[in-house]
Protein backbone atom coordinates (compact mmCIF):
# COMPACT_ATOMS: atom_id res chain seq x y z
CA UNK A 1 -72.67 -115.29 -113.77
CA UNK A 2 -75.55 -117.66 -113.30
CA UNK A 3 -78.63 -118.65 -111.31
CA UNK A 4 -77.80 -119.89 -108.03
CA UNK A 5 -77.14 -123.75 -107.47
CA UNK A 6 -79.28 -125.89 -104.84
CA UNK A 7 -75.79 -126.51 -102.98
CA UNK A 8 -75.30 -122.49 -101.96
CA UNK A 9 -78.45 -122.87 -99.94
CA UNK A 10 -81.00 -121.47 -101.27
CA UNK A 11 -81.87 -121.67 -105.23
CA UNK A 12 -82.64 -118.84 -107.48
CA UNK A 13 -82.60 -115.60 -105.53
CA UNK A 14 -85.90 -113.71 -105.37
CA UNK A 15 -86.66 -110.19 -106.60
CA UNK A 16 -83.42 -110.63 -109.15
CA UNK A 17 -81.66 -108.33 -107.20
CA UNK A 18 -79.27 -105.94 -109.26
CA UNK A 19 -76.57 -105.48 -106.54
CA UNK A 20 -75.18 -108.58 -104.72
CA UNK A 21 -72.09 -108.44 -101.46
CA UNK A 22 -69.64 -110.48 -101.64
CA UNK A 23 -68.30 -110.71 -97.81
CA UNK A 24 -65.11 -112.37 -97.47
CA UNK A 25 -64.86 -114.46 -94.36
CA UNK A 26 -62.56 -117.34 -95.10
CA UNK A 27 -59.20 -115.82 -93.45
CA UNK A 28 -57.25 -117.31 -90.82
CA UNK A 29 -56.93 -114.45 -88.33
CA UNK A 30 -53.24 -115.83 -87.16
CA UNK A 31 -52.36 -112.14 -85.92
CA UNK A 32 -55.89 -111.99 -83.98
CA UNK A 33 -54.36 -114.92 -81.29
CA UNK A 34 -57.67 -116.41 -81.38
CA UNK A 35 -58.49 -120.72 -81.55
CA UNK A 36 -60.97 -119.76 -84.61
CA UNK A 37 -61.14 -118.53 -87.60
CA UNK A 38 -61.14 -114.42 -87.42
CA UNK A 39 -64.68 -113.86 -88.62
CA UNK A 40 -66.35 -116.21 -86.32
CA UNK A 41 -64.71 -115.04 -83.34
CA UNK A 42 -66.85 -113.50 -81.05
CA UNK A 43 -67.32 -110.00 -79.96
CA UNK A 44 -69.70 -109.19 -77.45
CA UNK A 45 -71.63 -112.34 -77.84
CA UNK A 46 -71.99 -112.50 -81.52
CA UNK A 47 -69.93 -113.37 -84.31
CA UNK A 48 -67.73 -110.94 -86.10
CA UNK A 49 -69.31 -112.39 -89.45
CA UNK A 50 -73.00 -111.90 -87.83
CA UNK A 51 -71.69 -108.37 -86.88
CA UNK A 52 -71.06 -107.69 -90.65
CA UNK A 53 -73.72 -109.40 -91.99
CA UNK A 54 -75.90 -107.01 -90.18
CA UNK A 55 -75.11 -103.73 -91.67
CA UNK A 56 -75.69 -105.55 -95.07
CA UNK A 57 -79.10 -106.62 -94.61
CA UNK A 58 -80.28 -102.94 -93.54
CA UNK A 59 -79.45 -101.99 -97.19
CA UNK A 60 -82.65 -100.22 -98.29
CA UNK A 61 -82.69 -101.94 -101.89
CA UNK A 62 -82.65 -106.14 -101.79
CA UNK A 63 -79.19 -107.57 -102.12
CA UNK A 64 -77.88 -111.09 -103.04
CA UNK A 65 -75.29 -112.01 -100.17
CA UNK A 66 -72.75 -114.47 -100.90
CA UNK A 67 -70.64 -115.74 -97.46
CA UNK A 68 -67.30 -116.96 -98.36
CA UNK A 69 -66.02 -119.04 -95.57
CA UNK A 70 -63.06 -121.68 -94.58
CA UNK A 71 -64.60 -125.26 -96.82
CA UNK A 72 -65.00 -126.45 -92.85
CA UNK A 73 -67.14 -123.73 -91.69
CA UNK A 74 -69.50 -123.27 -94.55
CA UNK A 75 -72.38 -124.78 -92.19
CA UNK A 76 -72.13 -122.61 -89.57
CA UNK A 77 -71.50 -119.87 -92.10
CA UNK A 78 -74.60 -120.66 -92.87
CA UNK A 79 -76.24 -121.14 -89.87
CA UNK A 80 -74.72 -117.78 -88.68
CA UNK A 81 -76.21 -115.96 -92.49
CA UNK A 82 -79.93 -116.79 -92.09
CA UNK A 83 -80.05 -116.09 -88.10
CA UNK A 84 -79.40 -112.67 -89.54
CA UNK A 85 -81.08 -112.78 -92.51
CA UNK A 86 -84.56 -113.87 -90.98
CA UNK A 87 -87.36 -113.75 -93.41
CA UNK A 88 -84.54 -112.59 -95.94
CA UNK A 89 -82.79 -116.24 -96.19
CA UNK A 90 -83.69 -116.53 -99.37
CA UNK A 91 -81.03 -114.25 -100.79
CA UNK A 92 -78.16 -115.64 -98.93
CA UNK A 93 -75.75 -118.12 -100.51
CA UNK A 94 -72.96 -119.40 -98.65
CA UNK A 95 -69.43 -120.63 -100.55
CA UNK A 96 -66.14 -122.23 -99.54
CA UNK A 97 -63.58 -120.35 -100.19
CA UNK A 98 -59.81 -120.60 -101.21
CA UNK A 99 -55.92 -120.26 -100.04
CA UNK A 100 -55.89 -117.03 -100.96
CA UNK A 101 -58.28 -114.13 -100.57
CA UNK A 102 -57.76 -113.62 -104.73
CA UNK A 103 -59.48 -117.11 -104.77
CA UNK A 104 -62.15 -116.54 -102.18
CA UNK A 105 -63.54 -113.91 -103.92
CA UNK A 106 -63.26 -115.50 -107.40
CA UNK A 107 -65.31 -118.60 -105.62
CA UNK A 108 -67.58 -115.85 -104.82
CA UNK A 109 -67.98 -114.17 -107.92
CA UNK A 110 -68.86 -117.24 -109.62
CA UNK A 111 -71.98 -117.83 -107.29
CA UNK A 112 -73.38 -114.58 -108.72
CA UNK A 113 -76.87 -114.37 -109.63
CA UNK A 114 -77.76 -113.37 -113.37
CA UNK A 115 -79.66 -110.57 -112.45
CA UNK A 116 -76.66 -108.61 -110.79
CA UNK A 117 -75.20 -105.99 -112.36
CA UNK A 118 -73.36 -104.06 -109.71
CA UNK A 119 -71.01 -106.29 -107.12
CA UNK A 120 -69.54 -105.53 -103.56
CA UNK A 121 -66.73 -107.04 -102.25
CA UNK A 122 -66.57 -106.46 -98.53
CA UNK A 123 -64.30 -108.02 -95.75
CA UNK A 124 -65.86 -109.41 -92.62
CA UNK A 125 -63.09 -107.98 -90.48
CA UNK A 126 -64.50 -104.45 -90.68
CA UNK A 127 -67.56 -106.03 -88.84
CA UNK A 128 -68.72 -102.35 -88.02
CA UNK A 129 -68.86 -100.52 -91.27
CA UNK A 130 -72.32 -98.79 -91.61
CA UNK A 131 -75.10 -99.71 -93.76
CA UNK A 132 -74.37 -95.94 -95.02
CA UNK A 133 -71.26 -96.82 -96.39
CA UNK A 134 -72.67 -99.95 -98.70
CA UNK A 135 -75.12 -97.51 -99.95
CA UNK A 136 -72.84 -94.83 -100.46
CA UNK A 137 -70.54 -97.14 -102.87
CA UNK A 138 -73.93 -98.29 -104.37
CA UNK A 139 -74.81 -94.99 -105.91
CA UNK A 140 -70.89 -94.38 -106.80
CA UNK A 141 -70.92 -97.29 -109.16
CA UNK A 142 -73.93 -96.77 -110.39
CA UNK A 143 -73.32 -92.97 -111.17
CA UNK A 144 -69.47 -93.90 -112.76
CA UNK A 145 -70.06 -97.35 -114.02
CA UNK A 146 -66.35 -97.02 -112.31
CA UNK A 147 -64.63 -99.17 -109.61
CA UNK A 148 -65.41 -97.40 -106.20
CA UNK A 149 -63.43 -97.58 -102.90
CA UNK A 150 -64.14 -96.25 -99.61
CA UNK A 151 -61.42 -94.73 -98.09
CA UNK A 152 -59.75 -92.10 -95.44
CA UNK A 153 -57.20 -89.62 -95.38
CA UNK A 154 -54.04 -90.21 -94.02
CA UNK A 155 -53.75 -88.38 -90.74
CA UNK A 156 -50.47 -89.56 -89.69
CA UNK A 157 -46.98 -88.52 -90.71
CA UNK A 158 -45.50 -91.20 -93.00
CA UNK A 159 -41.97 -91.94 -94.05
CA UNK A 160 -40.11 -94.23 -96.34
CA UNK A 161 -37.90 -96.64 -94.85
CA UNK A 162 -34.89 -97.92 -96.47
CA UNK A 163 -33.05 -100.86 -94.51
CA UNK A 164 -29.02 -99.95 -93.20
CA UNK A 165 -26.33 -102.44 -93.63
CA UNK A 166 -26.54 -102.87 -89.80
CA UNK A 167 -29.86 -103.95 -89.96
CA UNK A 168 -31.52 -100.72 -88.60
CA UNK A 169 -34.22 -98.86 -90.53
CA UNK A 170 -33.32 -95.44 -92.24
CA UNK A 171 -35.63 -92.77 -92.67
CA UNK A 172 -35.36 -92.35 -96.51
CA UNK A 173 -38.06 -89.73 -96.95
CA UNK A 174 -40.99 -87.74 -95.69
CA UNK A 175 -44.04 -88.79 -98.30
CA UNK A 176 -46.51 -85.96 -99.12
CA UNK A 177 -49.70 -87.48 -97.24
CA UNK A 178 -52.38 -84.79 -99.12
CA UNK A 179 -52.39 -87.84 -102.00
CA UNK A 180 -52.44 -90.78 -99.81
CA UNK A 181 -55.75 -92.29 -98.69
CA UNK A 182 -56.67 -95.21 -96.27
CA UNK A 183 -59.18 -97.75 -98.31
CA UNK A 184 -61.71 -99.55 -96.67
CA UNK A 185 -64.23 -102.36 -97.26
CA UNK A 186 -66.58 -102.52 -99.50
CA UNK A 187 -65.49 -101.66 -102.51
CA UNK A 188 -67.75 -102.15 -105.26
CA UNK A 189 -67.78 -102.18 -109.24
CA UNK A 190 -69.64 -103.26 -112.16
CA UNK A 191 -70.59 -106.73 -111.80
CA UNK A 192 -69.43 -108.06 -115.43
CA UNK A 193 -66.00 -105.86 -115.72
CA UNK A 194 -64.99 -107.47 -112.17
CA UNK A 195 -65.44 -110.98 -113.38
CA UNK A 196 -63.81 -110.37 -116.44
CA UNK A 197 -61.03 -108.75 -114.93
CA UNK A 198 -60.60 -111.55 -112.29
CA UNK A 199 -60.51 -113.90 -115.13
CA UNK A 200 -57.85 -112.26 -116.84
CA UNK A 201 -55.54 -111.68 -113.52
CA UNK A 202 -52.11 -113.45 -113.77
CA UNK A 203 -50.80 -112.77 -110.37
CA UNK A 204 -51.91 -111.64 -106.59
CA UNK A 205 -53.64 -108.41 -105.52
CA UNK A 206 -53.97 -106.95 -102.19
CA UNK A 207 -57.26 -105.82 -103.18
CA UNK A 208 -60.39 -105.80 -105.49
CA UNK A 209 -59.34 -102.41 -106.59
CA UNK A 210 -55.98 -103.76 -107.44
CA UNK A 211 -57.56 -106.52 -109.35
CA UNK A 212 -59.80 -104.32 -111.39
CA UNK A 213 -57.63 -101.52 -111.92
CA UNK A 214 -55.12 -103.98 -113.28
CA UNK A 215 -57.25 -104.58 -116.38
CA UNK A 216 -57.30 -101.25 -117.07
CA UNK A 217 -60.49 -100.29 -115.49
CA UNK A 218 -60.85 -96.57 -113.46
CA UNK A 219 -61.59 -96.65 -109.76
CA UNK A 220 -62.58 -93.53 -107.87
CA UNK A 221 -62.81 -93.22 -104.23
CA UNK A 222 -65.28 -92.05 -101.98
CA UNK A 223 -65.32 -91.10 -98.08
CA UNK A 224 -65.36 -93.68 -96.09
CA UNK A 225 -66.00 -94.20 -92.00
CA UNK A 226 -63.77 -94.91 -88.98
CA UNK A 227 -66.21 -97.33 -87.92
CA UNK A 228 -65.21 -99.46 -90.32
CA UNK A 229 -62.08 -100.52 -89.17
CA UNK A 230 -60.41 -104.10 -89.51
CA UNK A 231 -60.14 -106.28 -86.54
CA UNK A 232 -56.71 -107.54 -86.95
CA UNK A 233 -54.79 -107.46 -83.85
CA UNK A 234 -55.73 -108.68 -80.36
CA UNK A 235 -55.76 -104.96 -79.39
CA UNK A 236 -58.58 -104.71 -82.61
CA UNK A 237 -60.82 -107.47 -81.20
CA UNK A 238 -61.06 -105.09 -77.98
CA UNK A 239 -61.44 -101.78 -79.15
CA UNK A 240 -64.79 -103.91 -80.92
CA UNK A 241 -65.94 -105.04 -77.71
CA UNK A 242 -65.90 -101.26 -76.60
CA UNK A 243 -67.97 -100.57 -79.40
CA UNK A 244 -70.26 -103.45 -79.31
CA UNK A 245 -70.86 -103.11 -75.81
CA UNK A 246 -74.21 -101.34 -74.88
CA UNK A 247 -73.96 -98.51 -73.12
CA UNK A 248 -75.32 -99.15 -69.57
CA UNK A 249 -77.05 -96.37 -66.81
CA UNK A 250 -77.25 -96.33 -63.13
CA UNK A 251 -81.20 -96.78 -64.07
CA UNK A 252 -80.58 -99.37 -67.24
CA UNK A 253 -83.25 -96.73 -68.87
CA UNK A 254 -80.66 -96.22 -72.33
CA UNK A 255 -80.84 -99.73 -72.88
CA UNK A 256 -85.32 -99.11 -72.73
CA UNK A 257 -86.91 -98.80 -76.46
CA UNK A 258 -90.35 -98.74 -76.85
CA UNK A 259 -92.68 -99.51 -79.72
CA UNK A 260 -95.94 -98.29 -81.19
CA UNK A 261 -98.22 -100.81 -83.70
CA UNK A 262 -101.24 -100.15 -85.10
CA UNK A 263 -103.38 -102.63 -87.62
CA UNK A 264 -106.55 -102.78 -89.21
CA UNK A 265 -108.39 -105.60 -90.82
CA UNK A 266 -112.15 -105.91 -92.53
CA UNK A 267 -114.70 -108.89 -91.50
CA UNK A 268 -114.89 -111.55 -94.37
CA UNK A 269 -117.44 -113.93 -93.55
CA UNK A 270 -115.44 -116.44 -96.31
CA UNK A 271 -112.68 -116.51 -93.90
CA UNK A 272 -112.36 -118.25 -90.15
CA UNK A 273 -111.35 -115.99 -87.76
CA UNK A 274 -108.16 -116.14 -86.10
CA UNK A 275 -107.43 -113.50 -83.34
CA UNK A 276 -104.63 -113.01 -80.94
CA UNK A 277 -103.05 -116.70 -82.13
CA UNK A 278 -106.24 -118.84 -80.94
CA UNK A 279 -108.77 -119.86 -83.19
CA UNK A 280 -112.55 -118.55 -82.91
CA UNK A 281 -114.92 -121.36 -84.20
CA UNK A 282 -118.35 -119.77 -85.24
CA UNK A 283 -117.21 -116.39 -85.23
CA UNK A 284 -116.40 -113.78 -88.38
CA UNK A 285 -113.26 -114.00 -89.97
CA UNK A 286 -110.79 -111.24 -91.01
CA UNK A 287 -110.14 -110.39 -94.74
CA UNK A 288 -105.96 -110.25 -95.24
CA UNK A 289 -103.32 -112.15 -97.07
CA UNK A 290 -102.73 -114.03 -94.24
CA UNK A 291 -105.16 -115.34 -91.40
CA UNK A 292 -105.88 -111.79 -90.79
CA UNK A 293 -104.76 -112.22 -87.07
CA UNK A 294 -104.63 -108.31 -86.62
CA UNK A 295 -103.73 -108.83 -83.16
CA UNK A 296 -100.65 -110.67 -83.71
CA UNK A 297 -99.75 -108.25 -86.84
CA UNK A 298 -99.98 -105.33 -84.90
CA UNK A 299 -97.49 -106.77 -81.58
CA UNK A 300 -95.34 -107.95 -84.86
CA UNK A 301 -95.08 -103.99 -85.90
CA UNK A 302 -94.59 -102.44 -81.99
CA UNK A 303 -91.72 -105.19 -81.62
CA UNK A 304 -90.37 -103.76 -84.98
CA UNK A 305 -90.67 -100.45 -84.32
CA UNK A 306 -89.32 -100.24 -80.70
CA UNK A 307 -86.25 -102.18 -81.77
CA UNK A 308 -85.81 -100.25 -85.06
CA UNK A 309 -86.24 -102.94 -87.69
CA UNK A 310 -89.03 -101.46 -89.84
CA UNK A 311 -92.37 -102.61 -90.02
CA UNK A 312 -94.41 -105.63 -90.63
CA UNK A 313 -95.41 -104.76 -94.31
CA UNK A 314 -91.37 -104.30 -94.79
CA UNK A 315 -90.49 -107.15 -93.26
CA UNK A 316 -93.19 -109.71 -94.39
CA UNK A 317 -94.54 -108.16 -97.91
CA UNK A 318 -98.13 -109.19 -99.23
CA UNK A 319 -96.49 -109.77 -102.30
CA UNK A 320 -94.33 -112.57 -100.95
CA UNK A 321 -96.38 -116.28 -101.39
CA UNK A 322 -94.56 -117.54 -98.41
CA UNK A 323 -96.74 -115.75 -96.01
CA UNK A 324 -100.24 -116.82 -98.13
CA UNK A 325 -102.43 -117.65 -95.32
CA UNK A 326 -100.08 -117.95 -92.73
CA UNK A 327 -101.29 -117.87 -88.96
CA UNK A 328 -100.02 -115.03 -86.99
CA UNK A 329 -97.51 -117.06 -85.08
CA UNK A 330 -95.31 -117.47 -88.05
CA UNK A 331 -95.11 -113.24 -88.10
CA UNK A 332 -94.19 -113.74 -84.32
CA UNK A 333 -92.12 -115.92 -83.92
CA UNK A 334 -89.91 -115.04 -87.31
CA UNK A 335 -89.79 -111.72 -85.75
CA UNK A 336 -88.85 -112.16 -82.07
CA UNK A 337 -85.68 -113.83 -84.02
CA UNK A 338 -84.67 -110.83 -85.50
CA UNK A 339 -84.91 -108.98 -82.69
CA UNK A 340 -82.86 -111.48 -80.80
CA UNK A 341 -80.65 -111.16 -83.87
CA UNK A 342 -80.17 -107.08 -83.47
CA UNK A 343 -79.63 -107.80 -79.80
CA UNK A 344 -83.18 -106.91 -78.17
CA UNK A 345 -85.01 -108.66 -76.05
CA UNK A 346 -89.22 -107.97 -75.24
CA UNK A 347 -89.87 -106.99 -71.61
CA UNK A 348 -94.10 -106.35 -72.19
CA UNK A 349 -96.57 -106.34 -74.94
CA UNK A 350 -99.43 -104.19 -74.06
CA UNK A 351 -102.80 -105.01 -77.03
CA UNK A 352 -105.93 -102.95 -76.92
CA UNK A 353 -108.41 -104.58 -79.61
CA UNK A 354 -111.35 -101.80 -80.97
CA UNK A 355 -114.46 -103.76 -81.93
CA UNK A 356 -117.90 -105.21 -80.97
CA UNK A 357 -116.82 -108.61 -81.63
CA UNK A 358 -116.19 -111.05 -80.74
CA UNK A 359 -116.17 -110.80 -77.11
CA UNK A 360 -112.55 -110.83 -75.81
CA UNK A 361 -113.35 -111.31 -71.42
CA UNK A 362 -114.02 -114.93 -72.23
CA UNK A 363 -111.12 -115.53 -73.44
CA UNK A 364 -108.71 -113.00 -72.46
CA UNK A 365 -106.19 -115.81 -69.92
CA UNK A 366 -106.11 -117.80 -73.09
CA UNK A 367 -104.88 -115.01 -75.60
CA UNK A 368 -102.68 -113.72 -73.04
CA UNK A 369 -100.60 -117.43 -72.40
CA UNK A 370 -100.62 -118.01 -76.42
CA UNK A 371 -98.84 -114.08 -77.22
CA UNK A 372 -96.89 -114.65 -73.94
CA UNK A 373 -95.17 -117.97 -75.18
CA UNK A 374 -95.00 -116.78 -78.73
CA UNK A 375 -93.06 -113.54 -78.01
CA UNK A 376 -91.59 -114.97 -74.57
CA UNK A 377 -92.58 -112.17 -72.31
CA UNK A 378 -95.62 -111.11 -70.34
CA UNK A 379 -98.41 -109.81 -72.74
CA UNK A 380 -101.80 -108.05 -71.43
CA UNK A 381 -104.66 -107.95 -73.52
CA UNK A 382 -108.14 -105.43 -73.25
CA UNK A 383 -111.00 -104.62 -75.30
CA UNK A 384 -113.37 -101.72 -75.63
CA UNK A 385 -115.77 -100.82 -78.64
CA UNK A 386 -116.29 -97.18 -80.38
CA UNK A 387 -119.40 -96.87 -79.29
CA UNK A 388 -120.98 -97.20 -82.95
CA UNK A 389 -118.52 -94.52 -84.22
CA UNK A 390 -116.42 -95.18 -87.07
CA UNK A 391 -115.87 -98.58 -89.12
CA UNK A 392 -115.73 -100.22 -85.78
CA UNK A 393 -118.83 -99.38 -84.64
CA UNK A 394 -120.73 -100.05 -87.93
CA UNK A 395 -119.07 -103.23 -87.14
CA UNK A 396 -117.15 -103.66 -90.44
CA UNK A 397 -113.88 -104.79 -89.23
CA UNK A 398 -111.46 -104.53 -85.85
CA UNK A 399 -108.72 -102.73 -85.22
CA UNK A 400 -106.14 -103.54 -82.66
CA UNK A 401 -103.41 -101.19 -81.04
CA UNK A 402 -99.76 -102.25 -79.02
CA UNK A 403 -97.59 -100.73 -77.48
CA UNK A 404 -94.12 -102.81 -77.06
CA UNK A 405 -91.15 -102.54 -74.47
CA UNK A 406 -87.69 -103.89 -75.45
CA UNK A 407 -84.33 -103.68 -73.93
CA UNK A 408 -80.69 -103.97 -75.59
CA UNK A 409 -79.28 -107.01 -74.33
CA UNK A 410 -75.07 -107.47 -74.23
């Protein structure tokens, strides 16, 4: 294992993340019927690998992602990785991978970072398994220091087959299904003992499991989910649709998702002020890590919150240098992408600002056509003081409060 080269994208990742995901999208797809590759087919107007990819990066702990993709496709692999990603881009590395899926995820495995001690090997097919289930396989490994596999119970009947001299298939056999489980994607296992093991493997799995368990390594299994299913077959690809599709009312009002943010910055007299994305010559500034803009901070958290994505101290950490005295439209902008990324789209931005200055009337058209462009929909902004109550009214800082309206998109 080693630091991460220039060439995956992205240098050293940040945070030296313990657990990286190794997601396997270099296959053909012949059996899908489709003119590309399987994982960058499309399903409801994103790619199977950006369907994967998403589930991954709502793991609540940060993850080093490694893409492994056909040697043509690595740039759109790419492209495709840190669309998702957003403000996370920096932990994404994308490979080229092999013939075989044994050698994709051996290409993989040697893009590791140093820092990872537990790895996940997860196929892009099963574009709908739940962030639950990465976590869940998490813990397992890190509980066992084991190999862990997600898997289901055989529901179905099954026989062995034995083939007749006339070339039809005998029933040999009726096999006890109470020991038989269906494994899924990912399945993950101490980071070292999987290298080692792929090292030391002499002929083909059909698995990671198979790999690992091969140099005499334990794997234990865990439950796994229906929703994470391979898309193999033609009649796979549509039963995805079905399920990527948004579910649509007579009114549209299911597809409605509204959002709450709240900020709060003190005056700094140090600082220039920057307020709703315009600049205020002459006017206090706003103490913060950034500009301060606690307009544009708090639209950033109602557009998080009414699409489900977290928050904006989640998504854009003080502790991060990137975001050192960045203006408010980077928050904006980086996170109308990731909303366009989860499939939402803004419909309004409502802002009421709490202060005695500055004065917002003057202005108001201005703000309004700078937070309309930046979040591309109709924003309204007011003002009103606290009548000298509170930190507001002793006129020690402003605080601003949106509301956000956002609709699924297909």
């Amino acid at each position: 294992m080693r630091s991460l080269p220039p060439e995956g994208g992205v240098g050293d990742v940040p945070d030296s993340p313990s657990v990286a995901i190794i997601v396997v999208a270099a296959g053909s797809g012949t059996r899908l019927a489709q003119s590309s590759p399987k994982a960058f087919v499309e399903v409801a107007g994103r790619s199977i690998l950006a369907h994967s990819l998403q589930a991954v990066f709502g793991l609540s702990e940060p993850a080093q992602v490694i893409v492994v993709a056909p040697a043509e496709l690595v740039t759109r692999a790419r492209q495709i990785a840190r669309g998702v990603a957003g403000v996370a881009s920096a932990y994404v590395t994308v490979v080229a991978g092999g013939s075989t899926r044994q050698e994709s995820v051996a290409a993989g495995l040697a893009a590791l970072a140093t820092s990872v001690q537990i790895v996940l090997v997860h196929d892009a097919a099963r574009a709908f398994t739940p962030t639950e289930q990465f976590e869940r396989v998490i813990a397992a490994v890190r509980s066992s220091d084991a190999g862990v596999v997600p898997g289901l119970p055989v529901t179905d009947t099954i026989k062995r087959t034995d083939a007749a001299p006339d070339g039809q298939t005998l029933v040999a056999e009726t096999v006890d299904r109470s020991q038989l489980a269906a494994v899924q994607t990912p399945q993950g296992f101490p980071a070292a003992d999987l290298v080692a093991a792929y090292a030391a493997a002499t002929e083909d799995f059909t698995d990671d499991a198979a790999v690992f368990a091969a140099a005499n390594h334990p794997v234990t299994l865990v439950i796994g989910d229906a929703d994470a299913f391979k898309i193999t077959t033609p009649w796979d690809l549509r039963r995805a649709e079905v399920l990527a599709a948004p579910t649509v009312t007579s009114t549209s009002v299911g597809d409605l998702r509204s959002g709450l943010g709240i900020d709060v910055h003190a005056f700094d007299d140090a600082s220039p002020l920057w307020l709703g994305g315009v600049y205020w010559p002459g006017e206090r500034g706003l103490s913060g890590h950034s500009d301060g803009d606690v307009v544009a901070h708090a639209v950033c958290d109602a557009l998080l919150s009414a699409a489900g994505l977290g928050d904006i101290g989640s998504r854009f950490g003080t502790a991060d240098p990137r975001f050192a005295n960045a203006h408010g439209d980077v928050f904006l902008t980086s996170t109308v992408a990731m909303l366009a990324d989860a499939g939402y789209q803004t419909q309004n931005v409502s802002v009421q600002v709490v202060g005695n200055s500055p004065r917002i009337g003057p202005r108001r058209a201005e703000i309004e056509a700078r937070l309309s462009t930046l979040v591309a929909a109709p924003v309204s902004i007011s003002a009103t003081t606290s009548d000298f109550l509170g930190f507001t009214g002793r006129g020690e800082g402003i605080a601003v409060i949106a509301t956000a309206l956002v609709q699924r998109v297909p």
